[in-house]
C-alpha atoms as a PDB file:
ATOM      1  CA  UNK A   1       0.000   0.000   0.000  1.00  0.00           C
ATOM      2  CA  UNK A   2       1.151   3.652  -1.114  1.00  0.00           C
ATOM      3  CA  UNK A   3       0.130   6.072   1.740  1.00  0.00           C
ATOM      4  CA  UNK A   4       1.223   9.845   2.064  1.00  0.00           C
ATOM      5  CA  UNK A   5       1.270  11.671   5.182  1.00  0.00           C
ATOM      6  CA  UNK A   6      -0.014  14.941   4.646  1.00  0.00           C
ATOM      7  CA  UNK A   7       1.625  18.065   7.446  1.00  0.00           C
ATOM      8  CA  UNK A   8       2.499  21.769   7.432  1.00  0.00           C
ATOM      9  CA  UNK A   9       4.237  23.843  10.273  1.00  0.00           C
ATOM     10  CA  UNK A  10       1.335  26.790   9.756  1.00  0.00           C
ATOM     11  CA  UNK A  11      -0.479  23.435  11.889  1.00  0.00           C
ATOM     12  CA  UNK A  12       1.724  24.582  15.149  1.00  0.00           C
ATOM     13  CA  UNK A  13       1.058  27.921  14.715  1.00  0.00           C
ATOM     14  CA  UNK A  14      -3.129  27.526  15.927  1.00  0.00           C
ATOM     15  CA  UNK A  15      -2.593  28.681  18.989  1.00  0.00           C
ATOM     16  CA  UNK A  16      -5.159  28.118  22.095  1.00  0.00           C
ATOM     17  CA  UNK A  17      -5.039  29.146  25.750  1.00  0.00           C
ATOM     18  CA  UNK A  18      -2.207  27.951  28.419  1.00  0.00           C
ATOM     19  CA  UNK A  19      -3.958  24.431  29.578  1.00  0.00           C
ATOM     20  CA  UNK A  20      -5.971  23.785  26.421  1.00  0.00           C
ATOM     21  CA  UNK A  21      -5.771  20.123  25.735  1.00  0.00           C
ATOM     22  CA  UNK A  22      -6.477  21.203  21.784  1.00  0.00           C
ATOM     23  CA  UNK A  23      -2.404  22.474  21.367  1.00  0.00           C
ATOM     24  CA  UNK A  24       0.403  22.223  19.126  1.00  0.00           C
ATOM     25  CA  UNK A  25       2.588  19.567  21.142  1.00  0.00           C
ATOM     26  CA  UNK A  26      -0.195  16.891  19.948  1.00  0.00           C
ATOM     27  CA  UNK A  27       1.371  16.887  16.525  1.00  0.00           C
ATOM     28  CA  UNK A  28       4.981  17.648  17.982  1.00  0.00           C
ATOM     29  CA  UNK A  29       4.036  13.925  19.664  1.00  0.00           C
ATOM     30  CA  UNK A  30       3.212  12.378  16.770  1.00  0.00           C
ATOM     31  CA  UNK A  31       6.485  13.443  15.097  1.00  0.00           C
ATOM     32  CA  UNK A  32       8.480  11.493  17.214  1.00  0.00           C
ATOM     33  CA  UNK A  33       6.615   8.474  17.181  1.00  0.00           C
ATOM     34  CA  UNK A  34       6.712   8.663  12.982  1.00  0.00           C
ATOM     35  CA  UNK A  35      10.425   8.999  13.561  1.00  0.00           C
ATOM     36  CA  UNK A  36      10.445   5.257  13.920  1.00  0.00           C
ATOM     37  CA  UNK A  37      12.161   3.426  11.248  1.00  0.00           C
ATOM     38  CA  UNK A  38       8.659   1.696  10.650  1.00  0.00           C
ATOM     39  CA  UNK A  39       7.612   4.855   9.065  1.00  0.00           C
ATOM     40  CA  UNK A  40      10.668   4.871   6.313  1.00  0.00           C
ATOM     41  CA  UNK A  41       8.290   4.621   3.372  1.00  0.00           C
ATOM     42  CA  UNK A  42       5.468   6.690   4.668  1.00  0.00           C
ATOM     43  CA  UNK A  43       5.376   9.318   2.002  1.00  0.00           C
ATOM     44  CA  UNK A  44       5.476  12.629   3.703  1.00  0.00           C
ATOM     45  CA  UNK A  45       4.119  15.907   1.430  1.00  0.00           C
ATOM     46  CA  UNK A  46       3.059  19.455   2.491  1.00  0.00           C
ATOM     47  CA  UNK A  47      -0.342  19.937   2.894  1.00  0.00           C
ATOM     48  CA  UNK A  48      -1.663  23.561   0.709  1.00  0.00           C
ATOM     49  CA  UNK A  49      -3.803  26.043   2.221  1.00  0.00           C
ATOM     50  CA  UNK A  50      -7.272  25.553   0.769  1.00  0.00           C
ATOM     51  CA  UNK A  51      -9.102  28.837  -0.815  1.00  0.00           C
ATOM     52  CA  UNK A  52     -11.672  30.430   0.658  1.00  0.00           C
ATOM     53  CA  UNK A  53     -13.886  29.411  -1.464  1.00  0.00           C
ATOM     54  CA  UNK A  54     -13.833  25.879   0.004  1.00  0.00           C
ATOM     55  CA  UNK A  55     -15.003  26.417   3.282  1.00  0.00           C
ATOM     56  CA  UNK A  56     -18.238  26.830   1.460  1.00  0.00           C
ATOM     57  CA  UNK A  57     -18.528  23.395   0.256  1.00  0.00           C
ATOM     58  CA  UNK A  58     -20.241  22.490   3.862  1.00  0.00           C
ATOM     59  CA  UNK A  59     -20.717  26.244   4.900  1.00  0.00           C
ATOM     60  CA  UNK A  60     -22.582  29.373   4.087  1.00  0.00           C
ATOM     61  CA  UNK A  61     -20.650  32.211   3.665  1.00  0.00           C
ATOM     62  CA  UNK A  62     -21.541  34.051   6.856  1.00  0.00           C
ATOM     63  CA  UNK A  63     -20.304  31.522   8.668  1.00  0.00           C
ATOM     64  CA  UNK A  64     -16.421  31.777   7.166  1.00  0.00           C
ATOM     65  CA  UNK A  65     -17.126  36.110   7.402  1.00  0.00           C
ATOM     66  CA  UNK A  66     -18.054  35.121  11.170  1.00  0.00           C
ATOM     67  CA  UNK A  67     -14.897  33.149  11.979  1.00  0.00           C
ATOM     68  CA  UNK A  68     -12.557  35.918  10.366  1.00  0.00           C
ATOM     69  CA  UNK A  69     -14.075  38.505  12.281  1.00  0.00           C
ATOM     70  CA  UNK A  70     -12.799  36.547  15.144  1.00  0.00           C
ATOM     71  CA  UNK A  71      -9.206  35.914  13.777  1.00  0.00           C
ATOM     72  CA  UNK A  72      -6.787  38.375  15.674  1.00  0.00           C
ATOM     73  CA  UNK A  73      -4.650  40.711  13.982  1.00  0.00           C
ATOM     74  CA  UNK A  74      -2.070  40.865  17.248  1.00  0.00           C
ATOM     75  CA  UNK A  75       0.879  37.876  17.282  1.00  0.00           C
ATOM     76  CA  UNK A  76      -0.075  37.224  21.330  1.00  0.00           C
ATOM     77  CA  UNK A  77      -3.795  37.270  21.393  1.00  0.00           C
ATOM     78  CA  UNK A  78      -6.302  34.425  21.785  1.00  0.00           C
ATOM     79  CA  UNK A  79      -9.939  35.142  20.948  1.00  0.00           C
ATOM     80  CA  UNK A  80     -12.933  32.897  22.230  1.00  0.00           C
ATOM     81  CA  UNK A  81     -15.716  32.261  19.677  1.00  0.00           C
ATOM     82  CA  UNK A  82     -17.706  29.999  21.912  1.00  0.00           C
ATOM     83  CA  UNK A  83     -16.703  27.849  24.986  1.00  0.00           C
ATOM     84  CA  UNK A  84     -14.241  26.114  24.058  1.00  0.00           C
ATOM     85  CA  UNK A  85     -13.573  27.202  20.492  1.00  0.00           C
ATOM     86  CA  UNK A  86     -10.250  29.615  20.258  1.00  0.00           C
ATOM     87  CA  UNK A  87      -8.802  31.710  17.051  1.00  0.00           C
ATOM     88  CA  UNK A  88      -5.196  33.012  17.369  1.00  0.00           C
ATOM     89  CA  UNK A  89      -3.980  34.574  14.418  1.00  0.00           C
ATOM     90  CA  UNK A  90      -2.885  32.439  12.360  1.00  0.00           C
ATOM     91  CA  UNK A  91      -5.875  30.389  13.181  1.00  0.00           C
ATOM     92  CA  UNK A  92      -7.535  30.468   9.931  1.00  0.00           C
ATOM     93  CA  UNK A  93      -4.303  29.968   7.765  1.00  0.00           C
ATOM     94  CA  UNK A  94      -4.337  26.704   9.559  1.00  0.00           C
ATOM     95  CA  UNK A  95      -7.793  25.516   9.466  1.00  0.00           C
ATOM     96  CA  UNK A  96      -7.459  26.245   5.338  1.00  0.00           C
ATOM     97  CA  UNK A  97      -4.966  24.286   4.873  1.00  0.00           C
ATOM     98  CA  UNK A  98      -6.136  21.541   7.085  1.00  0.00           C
ATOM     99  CA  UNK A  99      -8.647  21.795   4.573  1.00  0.00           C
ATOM    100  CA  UNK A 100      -6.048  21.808   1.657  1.00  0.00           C
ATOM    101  CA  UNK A 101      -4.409  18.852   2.954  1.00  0.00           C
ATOM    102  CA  UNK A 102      -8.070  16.750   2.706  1.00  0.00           C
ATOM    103  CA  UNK A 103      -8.745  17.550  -0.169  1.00  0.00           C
ATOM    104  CA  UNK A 104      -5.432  16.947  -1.858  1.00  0.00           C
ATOM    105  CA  UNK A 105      -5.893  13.869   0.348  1.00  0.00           C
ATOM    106  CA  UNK A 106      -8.930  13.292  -1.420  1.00  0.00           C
ATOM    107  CA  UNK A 107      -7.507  14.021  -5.211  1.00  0.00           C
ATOM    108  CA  UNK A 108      -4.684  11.725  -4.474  1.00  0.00           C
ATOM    109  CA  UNK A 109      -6.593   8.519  -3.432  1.00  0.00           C
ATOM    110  CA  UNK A 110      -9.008   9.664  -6.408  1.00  0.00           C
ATOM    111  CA  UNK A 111      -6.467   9.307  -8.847  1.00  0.00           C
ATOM    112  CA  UNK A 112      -4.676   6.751  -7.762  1.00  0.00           C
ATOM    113  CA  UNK A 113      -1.394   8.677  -6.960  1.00  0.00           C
ATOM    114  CA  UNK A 114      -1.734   6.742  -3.468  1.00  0.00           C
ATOM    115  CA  UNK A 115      -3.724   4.152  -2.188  1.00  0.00           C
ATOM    116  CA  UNK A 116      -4.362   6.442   1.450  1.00  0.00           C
ATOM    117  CA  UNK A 117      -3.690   9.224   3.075  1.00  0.00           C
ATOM    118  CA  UNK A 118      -3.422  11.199   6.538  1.00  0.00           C
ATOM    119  CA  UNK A 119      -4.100  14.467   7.276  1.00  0.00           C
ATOM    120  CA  UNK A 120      -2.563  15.404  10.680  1.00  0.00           C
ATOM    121  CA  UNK A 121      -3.770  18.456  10.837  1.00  0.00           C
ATOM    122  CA  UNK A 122      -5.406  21.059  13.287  1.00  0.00           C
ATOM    123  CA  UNK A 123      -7.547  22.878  14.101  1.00  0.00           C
ATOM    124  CA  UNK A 124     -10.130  19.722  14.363  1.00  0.00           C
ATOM    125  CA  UNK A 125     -13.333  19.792  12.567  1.00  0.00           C
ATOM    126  CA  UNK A 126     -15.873  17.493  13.155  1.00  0.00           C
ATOM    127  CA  UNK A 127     -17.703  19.441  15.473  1.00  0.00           C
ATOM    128  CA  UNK A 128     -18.324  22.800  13.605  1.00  0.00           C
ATOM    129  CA  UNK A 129     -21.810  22.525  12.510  1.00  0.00           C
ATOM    130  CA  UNK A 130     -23.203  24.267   8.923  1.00  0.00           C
ATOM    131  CA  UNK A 131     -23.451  27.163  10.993  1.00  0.00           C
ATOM    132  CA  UNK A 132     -21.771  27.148  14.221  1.00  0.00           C
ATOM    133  CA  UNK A 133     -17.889  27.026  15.510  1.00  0.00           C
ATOM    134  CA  UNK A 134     -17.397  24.679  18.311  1.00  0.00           C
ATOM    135  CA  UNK A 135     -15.591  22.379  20.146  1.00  0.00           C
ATOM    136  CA  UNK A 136     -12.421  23.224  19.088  1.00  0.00           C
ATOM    137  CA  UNK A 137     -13.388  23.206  15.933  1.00  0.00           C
ATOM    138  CA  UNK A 138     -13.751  26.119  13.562  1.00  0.00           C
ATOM    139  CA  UNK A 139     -14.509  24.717   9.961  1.00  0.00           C
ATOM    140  CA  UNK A 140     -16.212  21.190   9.178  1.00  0.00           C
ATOM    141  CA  UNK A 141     -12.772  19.424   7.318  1.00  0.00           C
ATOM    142  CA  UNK A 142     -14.221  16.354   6.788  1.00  0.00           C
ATOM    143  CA  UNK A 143     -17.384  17.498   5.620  1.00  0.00           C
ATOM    144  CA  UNK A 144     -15.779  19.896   3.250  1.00  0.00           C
ATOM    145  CA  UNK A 145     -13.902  16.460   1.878  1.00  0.00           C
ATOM    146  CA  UNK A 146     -16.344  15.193   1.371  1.00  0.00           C
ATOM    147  CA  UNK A 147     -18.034  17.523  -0.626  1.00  0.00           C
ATOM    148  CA  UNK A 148     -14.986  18.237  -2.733  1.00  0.00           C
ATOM    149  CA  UNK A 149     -15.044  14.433  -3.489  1.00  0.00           C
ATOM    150  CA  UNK A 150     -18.678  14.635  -5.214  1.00  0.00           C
ATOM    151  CA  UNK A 151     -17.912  17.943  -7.160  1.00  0.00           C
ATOM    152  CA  UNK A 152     -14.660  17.260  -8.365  1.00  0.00           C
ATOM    153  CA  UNK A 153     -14.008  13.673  -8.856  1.00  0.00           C
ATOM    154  CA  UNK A 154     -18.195  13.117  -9.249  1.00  0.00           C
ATOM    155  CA  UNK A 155     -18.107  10.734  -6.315  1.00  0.00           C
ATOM    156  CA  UNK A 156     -21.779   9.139  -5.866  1.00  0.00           C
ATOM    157  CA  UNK A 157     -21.219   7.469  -2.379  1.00  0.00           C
ATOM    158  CA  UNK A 158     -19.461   9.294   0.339  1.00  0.00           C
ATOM    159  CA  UNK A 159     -18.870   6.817   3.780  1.00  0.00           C
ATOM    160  CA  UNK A 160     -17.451   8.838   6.703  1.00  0.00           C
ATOM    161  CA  UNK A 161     -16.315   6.711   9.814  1.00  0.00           C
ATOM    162  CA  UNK A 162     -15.982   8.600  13.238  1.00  0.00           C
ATOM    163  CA  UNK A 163     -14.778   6.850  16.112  1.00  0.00           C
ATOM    164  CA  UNK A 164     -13.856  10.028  18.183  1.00  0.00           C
ATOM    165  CA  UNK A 165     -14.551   9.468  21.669  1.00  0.00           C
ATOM    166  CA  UNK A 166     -16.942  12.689  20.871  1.00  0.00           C
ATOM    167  CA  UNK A 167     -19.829  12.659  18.389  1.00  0.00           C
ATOM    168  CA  UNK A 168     -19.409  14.183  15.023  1.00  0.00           C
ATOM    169  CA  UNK A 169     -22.515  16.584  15.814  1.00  0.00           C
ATOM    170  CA  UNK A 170     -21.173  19.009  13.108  1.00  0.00           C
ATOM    171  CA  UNK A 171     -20.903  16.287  10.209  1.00  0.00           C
ATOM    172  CA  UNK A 172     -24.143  14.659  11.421  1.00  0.00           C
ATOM    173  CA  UNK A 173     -26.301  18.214  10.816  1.00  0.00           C
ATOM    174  CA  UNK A 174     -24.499  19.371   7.966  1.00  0.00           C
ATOM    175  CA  UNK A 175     -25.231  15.376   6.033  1.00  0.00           C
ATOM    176  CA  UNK A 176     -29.142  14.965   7.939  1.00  0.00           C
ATOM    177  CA  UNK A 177     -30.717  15.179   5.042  1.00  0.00           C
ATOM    178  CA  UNK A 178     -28.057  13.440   2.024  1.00  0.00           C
ATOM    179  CA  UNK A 179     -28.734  10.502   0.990  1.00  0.00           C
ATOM    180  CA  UNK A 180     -25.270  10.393  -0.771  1.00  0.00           C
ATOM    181  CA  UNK A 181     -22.710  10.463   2.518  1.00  0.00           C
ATOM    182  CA  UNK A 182     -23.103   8.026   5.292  1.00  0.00           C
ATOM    183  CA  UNK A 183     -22.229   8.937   8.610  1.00  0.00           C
ATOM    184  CA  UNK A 184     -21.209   6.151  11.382  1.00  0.00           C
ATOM    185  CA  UNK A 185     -20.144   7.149  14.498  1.00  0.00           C
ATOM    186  CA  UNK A 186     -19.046   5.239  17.523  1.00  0.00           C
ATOM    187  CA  UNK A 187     -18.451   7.750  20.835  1.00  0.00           C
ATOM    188  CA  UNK A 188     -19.583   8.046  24.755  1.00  0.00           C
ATOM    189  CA  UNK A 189     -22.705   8.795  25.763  1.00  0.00           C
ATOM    190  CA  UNK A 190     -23.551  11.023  27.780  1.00  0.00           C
ATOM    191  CA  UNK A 191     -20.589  13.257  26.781  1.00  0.00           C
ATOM    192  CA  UNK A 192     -20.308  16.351  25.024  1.00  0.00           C
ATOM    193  CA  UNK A 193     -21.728  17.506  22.142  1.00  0.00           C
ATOM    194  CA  UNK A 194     -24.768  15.490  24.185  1.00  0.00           C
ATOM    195  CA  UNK A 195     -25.596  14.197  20.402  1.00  0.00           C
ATOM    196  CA  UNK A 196     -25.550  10.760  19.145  1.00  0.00           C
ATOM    197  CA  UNK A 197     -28.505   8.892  20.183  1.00  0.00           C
ATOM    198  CA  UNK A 198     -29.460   5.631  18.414  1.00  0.00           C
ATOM    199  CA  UNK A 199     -32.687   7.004  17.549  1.00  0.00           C
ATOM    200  CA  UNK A 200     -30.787   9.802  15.281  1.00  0.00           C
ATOM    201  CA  UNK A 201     -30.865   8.201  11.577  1.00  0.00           C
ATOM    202  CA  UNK A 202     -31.197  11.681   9.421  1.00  0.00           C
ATOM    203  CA  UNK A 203     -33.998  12.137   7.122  1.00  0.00           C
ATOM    204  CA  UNK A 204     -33.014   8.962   4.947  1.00  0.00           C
ATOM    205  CA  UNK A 205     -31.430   6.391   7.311  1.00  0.00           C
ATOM    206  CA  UNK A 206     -27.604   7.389   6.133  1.00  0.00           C
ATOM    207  CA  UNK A 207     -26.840   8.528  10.176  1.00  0.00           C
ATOM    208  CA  UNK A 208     -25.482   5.173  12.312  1.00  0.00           C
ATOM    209  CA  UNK A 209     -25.082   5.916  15.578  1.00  0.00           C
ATOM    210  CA  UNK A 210     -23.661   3.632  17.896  1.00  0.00           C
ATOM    211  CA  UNK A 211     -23.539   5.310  21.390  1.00  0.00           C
ATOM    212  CA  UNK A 212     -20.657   3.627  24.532  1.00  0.00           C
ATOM    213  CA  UNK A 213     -21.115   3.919  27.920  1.00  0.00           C
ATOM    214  CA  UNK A 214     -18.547   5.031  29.993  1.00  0.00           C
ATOM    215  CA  UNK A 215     -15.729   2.625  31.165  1.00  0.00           C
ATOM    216  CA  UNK A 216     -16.379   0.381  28.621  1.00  0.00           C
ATOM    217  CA  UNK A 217     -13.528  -1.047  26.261  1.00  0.00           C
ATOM    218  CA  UNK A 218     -12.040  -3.220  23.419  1.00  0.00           C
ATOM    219  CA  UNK A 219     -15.018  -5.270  23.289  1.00  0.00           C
ATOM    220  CA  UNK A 220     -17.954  -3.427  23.420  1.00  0.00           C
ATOM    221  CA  UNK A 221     -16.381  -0.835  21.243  1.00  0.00           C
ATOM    222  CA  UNK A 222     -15.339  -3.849  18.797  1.00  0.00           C
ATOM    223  CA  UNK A 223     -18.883  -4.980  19.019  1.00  0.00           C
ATOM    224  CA  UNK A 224     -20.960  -1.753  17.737  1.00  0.00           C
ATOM    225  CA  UNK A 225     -18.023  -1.717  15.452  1.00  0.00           C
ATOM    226  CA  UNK A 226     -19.013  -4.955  14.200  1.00  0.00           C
ATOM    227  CA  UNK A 227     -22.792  -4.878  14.309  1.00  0.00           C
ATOM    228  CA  UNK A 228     -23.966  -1.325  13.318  1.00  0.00           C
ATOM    229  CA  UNK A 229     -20.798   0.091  11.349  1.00  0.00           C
ATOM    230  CA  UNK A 230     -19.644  -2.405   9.014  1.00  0.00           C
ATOM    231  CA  UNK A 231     -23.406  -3.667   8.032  1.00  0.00           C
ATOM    232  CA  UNK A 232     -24.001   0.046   7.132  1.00  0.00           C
ATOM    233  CA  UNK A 233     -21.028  -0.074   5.269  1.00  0.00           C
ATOM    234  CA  UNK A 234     -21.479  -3.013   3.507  1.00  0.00           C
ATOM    235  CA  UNK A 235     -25.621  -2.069   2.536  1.00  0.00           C
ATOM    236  CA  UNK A 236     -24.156   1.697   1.569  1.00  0.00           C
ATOM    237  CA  UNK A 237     -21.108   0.327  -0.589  1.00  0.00           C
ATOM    238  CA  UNK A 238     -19.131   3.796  -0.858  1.00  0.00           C
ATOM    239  CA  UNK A 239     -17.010   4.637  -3.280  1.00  0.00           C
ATOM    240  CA  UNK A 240     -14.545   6.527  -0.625  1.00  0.00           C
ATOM    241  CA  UNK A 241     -14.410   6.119   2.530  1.00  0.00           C
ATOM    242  CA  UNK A 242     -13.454   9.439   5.190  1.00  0.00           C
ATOM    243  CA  UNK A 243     -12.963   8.514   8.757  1.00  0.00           C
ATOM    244  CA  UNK A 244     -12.673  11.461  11.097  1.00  0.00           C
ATOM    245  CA  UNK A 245      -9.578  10.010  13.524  1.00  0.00           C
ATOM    246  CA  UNK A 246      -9.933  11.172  17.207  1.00  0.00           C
ATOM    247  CA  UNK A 247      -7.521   8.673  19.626  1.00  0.00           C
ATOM    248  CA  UNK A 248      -9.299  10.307  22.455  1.00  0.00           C
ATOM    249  CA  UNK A 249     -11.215   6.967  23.119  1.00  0.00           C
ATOM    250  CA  UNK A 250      -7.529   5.977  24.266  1.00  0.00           C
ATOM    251  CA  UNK A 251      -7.767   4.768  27.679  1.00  0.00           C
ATOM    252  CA  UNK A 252      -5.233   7.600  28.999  1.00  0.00           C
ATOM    253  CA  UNK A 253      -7.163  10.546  27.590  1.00  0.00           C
ATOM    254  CA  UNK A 254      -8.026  12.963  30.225  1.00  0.00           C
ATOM    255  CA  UNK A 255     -11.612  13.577  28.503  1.00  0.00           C
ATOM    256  CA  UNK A 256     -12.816  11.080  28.155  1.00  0.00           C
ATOM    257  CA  UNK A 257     -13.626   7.191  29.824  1.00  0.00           C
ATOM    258  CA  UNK A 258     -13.441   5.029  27.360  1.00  0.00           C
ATOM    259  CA  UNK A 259     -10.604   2.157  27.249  1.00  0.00           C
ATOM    260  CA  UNK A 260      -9.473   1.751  24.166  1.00  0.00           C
ATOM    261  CA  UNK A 261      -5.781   1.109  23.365  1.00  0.00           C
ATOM    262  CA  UNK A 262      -3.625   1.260  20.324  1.00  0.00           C
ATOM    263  CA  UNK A 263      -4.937  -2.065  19.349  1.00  0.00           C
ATOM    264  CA  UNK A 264      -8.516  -1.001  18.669  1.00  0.00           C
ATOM    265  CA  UNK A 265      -7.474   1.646  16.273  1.00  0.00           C
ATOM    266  CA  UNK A 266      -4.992  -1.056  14.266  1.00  0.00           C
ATOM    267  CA  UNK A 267      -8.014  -3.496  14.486  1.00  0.00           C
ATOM    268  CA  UNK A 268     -11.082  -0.608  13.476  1.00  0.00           C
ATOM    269  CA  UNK A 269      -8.495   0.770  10.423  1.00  0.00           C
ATOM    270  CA  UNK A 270      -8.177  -3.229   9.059  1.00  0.00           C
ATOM    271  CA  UNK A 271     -11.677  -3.600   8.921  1.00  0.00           C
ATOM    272  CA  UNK A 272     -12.312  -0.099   7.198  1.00  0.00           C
ATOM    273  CA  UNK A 273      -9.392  -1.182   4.665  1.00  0.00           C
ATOM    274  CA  UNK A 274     -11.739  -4.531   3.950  1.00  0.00           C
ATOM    275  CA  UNK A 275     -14.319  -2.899   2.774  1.00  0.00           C
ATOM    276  CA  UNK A 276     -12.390  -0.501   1.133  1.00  0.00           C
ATOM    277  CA  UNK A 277     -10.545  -3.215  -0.938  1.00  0.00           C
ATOM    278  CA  UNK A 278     -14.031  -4.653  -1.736  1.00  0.00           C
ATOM    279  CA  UNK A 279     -16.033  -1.019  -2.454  1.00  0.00           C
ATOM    280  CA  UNK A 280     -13.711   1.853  -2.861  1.00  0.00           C
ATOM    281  CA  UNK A 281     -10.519   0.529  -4.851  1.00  0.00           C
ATOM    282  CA  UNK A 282      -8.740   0.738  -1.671  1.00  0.00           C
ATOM    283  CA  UNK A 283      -9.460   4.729  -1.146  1.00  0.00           C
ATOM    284  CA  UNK A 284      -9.350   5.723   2.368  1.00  0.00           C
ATOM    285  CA  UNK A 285      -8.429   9.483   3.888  1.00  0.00           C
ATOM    286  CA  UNK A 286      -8.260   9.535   7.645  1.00  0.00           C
ATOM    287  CA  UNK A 287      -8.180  13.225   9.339  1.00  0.00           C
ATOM    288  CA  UNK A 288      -7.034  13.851  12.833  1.00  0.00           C
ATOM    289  CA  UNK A 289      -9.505  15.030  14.605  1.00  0.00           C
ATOM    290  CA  UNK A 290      -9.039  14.668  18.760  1.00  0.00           C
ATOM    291  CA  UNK A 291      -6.664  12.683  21.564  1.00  0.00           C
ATOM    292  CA  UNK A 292      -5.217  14.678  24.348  1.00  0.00           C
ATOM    293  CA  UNK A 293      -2.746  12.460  25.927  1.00  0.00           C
ATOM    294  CA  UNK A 294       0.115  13.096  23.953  1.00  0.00           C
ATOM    295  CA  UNK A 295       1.121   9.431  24.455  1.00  0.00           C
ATOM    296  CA  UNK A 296      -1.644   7.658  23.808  1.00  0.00           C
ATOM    297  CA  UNK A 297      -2.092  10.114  20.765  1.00  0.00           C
ATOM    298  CA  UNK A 298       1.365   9.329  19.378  1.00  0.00           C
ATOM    299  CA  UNK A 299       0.565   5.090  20.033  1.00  0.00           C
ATOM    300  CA  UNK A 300      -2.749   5.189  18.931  1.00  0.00           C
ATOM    301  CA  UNK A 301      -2.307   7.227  15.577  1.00  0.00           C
ATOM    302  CA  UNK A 302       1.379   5.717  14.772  1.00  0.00           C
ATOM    303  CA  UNK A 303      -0.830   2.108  14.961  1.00  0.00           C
ATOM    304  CA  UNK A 304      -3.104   3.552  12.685  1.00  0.00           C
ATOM    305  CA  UNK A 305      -1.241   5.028  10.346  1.00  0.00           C
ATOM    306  CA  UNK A 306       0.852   1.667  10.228  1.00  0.00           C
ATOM    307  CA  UNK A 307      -1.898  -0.149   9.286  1.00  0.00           C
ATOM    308  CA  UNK A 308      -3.089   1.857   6.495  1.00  0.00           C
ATOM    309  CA  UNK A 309       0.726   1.755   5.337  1.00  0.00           C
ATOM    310  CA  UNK A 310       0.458  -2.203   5.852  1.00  0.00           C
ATOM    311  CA  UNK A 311      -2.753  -2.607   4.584  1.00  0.00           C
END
């Protein structure tokens, strides 16, 4: 398998406030784990800053206006947008070309240049909503992948996978009502966004949701894995397959209580890569979206992005 890596100093440069668990030394962490020899071959490319115009493949335009307002002009300032959602000033540089890198991601694995990609990239997005910054999150990435997949490449059948310990809320309302992208989700409830109930299918049965209790583990995440996940994927058949990749299900994460080691995330990316190989000609782009412990980031995402490397 061909995978590139896809990662841009501008991403250290988002800046949040002293304490933050959203900060650069999550992606300093996960350059020393990818110093490993293990990641020799892992093809490593600068990810381009996105135009403008792209944030409104998943947004309207007053919602990009509204997050510039809120970009500083002054090097040391932090604003707050909502409660936990920070801009710094080069904020939005960063969040465009975390968009940049997906959908280069997404032309590459399209093409065939590469089999897979990651994006380890920041700010996060799966929580920004159509309208609405949050979360840490100030633009929808995946979403916006998505969307450049279908215009662009004229992708039919859009899969994204989410198996941040926190529910995509964001990529769940912006997709409600598409029939073309399939959302699956696996996350703690009750947790924040407070989203991601069973009973929430969007208006054509394309949303899976399959809630975890706290301090539960390998198995029972393995098992909503394996019963509501993969038979969506398999009755949806995408042609690409997106998985939003938060580690912060990792049993060290501070926000979380779920159990989940390094394992899981090898295990979960195999079975993606299945039905890729049968659906999708093998096309996979993973984003990073959360994971707070820097070392169970760095295990947990190095095991990942071994797999896809493996396949």
């Amino acid at each position: 398998m061909t995978t590139r890596l896809y990662e841009n100093p501008i991403f250290l440069d988002h800046r949040t406030p002293e304490g933050h668990p959203e900060r650069p030394d999550r992606l300093r962490s996960l350059n020393i784990a990818l110093e490993h020899p293990n990641f020799a071959s892992l093809d490593r490319s600068q990810a381009p800053q996105a135009n403008e115009d792209a944030v409104m493949l998943a947004h309207p335009e007053e919602h990009f206006i509204a997050v510039m307002r809120e970009v500083p002009e002054e090097e040391d300032r932090i604003n707050q947008l909502e409660a936990d959602t920070y801009a710094s000033q080069k904020s939005l540089q960063a969040a465009l070309t975390a968009i940049g890198g997906a959908m280069a991601a997404v032309d590459d694995v399209m093409t065939g240049t590469v089999d897979n990609a990651f994006v380890a990239g920041r700010p996060p997005g799966h929580h920004a909503e159509k309208t609405k910054a949050m979360g840490f999150c100030l633009f929808n990435t995946v979403a916006i992948a998505a969307r450049h997949a279908q215009k662009v490449h004229g992708v039919e059948r859009v899969a994204i996978v989410d198996w941040d310990v926190h529910h995509g809320n964001g990529t769940q309302d912006i997709f409600w009502d598409d029939p073309s992208v399939l959302f699956c989700s696996t996350h703690q409830m009750p947790l924040y966004p407070w989203t991601g109930k069973k009973e929430e299918v969007g208006a054509h049965g394309t949303i899976v949701n399959a809630p975890l209790s706290e301090n539960t583990g390998s198995d029972h995440f393995r098992e909503a894995f394996k019963s509501r996940v993969l038979p969506a994927l398999h009755d949806f058949a995408p042609d690409l397959i997106l998985i939003s990749a938060g580690f912060d299900a990792h049993h060290r994460d501070p926000l979380a209580r779920i159990n989940l080691v390094g394992e899981d995330f090898d295990w979960a990316t195999g079975r993606l890569m299945e039905i890729a190989d049968r659906f999708s000609g093998n096309r996979i782009v993973s984003l990073l979206e959360g994971g707070y412990d820097l070392e169970g980031l760095a295990e947990s995402a190095g095991m990942h992005i071994l797999r896809l490397m493996k396949g």
